[in-house]
C-alpha atoms as a PDB file:
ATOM      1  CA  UNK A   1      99.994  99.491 115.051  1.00  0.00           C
ATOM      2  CA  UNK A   2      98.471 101.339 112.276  1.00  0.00           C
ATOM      3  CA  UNK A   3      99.255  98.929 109.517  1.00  0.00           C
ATOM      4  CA  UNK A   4      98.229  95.868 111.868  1.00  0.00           C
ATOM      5  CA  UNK A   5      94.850  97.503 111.945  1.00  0.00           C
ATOM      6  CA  UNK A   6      94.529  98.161 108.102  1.00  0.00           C
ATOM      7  CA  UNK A   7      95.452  94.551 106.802  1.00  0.00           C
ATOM      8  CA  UNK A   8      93.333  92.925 109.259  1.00  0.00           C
ATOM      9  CA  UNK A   9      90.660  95.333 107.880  1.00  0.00           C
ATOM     10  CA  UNK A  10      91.718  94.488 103.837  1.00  0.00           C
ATOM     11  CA  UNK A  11      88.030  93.194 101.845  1.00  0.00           C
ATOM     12  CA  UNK A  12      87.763  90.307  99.860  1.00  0.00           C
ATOM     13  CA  UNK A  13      87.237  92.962  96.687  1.00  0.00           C
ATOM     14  CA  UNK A  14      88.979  91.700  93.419  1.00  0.00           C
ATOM     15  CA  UNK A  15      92.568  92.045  92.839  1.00  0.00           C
ATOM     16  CA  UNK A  16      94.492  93.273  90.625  1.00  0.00           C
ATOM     17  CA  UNK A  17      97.523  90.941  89.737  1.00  0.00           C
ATOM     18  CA  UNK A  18     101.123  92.020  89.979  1.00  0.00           C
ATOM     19  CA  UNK A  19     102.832  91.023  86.892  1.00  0.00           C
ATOM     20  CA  UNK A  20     105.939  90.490  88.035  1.00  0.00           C
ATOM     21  CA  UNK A  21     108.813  92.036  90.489  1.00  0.00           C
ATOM     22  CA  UNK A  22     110.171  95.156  90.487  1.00  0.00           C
ATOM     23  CA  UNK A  23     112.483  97.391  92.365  1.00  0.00           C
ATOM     24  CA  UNK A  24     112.482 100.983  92.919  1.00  0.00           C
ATOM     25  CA  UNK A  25     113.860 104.217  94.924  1.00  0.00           C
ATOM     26  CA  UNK A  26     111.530 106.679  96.475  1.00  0.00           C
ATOM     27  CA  UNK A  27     112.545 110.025  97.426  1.00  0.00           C
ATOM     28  CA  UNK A  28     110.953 113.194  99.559  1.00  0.00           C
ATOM     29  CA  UNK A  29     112.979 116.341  99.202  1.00  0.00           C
ATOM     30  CA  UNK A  30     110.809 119.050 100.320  1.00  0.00           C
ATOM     31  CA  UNK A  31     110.982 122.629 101.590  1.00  0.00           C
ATOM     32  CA  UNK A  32     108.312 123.168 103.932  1.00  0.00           C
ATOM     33  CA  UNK A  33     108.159 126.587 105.337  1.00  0.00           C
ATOM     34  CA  UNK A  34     111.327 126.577 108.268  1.00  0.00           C
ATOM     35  CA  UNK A  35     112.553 123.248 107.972  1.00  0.00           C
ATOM     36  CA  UNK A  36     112.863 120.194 105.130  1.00  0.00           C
ATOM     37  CA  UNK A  37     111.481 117.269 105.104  1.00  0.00           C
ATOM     38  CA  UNK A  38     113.622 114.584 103.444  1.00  0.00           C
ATOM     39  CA  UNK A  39     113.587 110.540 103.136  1.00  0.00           C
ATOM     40  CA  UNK A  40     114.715 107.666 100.928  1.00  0.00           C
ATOM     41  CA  UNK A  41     113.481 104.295 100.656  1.00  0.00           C
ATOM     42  CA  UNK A  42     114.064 101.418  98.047  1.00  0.00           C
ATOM     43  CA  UNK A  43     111.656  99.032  97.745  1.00  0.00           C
ATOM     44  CA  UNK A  44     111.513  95.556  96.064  1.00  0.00           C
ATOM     45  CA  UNK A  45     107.651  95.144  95.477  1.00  0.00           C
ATOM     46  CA  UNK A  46     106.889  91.522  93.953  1.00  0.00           C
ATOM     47  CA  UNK A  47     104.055  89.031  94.079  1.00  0.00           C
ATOM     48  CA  UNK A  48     103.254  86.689  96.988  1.00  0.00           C
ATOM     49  CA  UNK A  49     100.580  84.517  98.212  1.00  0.00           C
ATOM     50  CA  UNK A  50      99.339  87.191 100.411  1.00  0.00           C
ATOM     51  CA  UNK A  51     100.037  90.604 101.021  1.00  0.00           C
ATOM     52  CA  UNK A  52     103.318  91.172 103.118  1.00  0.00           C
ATOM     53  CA  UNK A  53     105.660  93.741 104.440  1.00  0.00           C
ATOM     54  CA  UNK A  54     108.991  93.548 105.045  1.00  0.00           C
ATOM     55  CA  UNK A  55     111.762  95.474 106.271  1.00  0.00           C
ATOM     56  CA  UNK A  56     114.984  94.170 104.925  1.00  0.00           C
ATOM     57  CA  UNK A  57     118.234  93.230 106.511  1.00  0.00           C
ATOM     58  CA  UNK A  58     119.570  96.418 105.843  1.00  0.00           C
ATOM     59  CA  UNK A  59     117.328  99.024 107.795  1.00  0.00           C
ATOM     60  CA  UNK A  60     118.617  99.600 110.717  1.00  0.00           C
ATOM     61  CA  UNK A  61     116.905  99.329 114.067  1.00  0.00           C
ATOM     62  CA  UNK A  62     116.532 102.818 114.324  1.00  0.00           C
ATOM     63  CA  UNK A  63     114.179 103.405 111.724  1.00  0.00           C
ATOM     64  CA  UNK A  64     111.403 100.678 112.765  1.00  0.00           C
ATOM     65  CA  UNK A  65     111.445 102.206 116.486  1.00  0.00           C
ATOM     66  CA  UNK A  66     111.081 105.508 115.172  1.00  0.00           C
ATOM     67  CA  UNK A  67     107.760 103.769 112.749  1.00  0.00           C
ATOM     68  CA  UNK A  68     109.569 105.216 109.792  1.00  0.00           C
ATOM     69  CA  UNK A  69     109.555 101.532 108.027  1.00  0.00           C
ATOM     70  CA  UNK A  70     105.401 101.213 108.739  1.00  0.00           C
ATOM     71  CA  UNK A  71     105.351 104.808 107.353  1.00  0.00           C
ATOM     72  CA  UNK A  72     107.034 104.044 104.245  1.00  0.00           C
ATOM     73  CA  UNK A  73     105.052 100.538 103.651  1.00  0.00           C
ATOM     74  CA  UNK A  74     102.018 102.592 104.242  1.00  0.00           C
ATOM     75  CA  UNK A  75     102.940 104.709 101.269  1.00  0.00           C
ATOM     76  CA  UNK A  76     103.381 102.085  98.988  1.00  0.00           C
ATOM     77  CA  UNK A  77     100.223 100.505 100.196  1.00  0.00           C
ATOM     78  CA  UNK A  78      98.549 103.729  99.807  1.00  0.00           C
ATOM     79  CA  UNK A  79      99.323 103.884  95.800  1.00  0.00           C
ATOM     80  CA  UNK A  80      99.121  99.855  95.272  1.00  0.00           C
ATOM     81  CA  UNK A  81      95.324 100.006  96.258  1.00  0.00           C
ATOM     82  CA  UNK A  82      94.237 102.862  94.437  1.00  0.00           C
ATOM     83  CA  UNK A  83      96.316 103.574  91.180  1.00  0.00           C
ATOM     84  CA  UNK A  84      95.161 100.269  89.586  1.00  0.00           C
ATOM     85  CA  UNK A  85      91.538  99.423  88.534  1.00  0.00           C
ATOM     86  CA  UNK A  86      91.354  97.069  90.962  1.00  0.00           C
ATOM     87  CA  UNK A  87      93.600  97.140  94.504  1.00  0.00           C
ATOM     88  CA  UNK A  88      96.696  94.994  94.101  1.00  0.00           C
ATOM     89  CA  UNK A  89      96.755  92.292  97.343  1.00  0.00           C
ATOM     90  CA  UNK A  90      99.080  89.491  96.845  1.00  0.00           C
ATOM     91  CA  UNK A  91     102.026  91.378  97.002  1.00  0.00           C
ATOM     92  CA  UNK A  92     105.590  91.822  99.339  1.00  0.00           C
ATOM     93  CA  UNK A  93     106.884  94.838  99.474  1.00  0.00           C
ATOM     94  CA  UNK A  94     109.986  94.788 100.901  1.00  0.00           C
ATOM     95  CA  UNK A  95     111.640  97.936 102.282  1.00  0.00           C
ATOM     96  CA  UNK A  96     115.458  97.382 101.269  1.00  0.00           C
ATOM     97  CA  UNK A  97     117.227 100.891 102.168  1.00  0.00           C
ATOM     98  CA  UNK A  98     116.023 103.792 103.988  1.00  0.00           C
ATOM     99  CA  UNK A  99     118.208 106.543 104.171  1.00  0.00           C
ATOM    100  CA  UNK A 100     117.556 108.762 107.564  1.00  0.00           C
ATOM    101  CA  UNK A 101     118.351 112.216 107.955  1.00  0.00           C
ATOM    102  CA  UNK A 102     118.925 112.720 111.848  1.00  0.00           C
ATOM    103  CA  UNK A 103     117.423 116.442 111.599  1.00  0.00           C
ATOM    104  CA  UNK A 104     115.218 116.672 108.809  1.00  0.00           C
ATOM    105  CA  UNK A 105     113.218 112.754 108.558  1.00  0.00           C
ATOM    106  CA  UNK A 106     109.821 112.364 109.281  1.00  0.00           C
ATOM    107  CA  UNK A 107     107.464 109.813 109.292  1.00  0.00           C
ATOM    108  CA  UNK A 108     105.374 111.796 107.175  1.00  0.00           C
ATOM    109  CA  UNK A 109     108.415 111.772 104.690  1.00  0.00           C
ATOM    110  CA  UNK A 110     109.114 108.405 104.707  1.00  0.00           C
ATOM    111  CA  UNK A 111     105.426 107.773 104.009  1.00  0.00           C
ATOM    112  CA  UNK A 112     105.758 110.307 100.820  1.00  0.00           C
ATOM    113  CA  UNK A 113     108.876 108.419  99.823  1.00  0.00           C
ATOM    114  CA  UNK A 114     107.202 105.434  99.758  1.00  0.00           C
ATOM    115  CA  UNK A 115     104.490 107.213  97.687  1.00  0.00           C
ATOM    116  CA  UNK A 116     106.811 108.077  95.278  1.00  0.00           C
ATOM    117  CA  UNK A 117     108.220 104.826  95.127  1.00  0.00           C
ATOM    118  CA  UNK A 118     105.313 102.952  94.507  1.00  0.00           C
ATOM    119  CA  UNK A 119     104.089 105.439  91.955  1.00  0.00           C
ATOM    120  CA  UNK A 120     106.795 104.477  89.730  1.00  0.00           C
ATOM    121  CA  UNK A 121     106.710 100.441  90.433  1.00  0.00           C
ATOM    122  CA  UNK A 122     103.259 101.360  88.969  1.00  0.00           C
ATOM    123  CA  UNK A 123     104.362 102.834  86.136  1.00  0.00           C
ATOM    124  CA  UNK A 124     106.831  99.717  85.363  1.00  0.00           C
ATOM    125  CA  UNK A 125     104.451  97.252  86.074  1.00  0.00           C
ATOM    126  CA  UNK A 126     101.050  98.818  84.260  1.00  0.00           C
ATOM    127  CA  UNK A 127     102.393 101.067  81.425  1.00  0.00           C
ATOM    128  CA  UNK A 128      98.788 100.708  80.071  1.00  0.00           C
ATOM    129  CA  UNK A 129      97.298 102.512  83.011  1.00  0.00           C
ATOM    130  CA  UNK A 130      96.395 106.309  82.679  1.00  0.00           C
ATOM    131  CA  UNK A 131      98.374 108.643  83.897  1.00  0.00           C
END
C-alpha cells in the first residue's frame, strides 16, 4: 500500500521531537461543484520509539477496506513532516474515530481531515512555530 511504500522510504534526516501527546478532531466539509465532500477523524498523535500508525478499536472495518484510515494517516503524516523545522518521526498516530458519510466520503476527504487534524496537534504542540 501507499503508506507501506512511504515509511519504508522515510531518511535518516534529523527529527524533530514531539513534546508530548495530544488529541485532536479533523474535519472536511466541502462543497465541491455537484457533490460534498465530507469526513471526520480524531486522532491521538503521541511519541513512540518509531513512527507508527494505528487505527483504533473503534473504526470500523469498513473504513480500512475502503483505505479511508491510510488516507487519513497520510494526512497527518503529510503536515507532521513538513510544518516543523525538522520532520517529526518517532511518533503514533492513532486514528480513534472516523465518522463516514455513505454518499458524500472520500478518501481524498479523509486525507484532508487528517490534514486538518494534524495542523492543529501542531499548533498545540509547537506554539512557537510560525504560522
Amino acid at each position: 500500500m501507499m503508506l507501506d511504500r512511504w515509511l519504508a522510504s522515510f531518511g535518516a534526516a534529523p527529527a524533530q521531537e514531539l513534546p508530548g501527546p495530544v488529541s485532536v478532531e479533523g474535519r472536511r466539509d466541502q462543497h465541491l461543484g455537484p457533490r460534498w465532500e465530507r469526513a471526520r477523524v480524531s486522532v491521538r498523535i503521541e511519541p513512540s520509539s518509531r513512527l507508527e500508525v494505528l487505527p483504533g478499536e473503534s473504526v470500523p472495518e469498513e473504513a480500512t477496506r475502503e483505505g479511508y484510515v491510510e488516507a487519513a494517516a497520510m494526512g497527518v503524516l503529510d503536515i507532521l513532516m513538513t510544518a516543523c523545522p525538522h520532520p517529526v518521526k518517532n511518533v503514533r498516530v492513532v486514528i480513534d474515530v472516523l465518522e463516514i458519510d455513505p454518499v458524500d466520503s472520500s478518501r481524498q476527504a479523509f486525507r484532508m481531515a487528517g490534514r486538518d487534524a494534524a495542523t492543529r496537534a501542531v499548533k498545540q504542540l509547537f506554539p512557537w512555530l510560525p504560522r
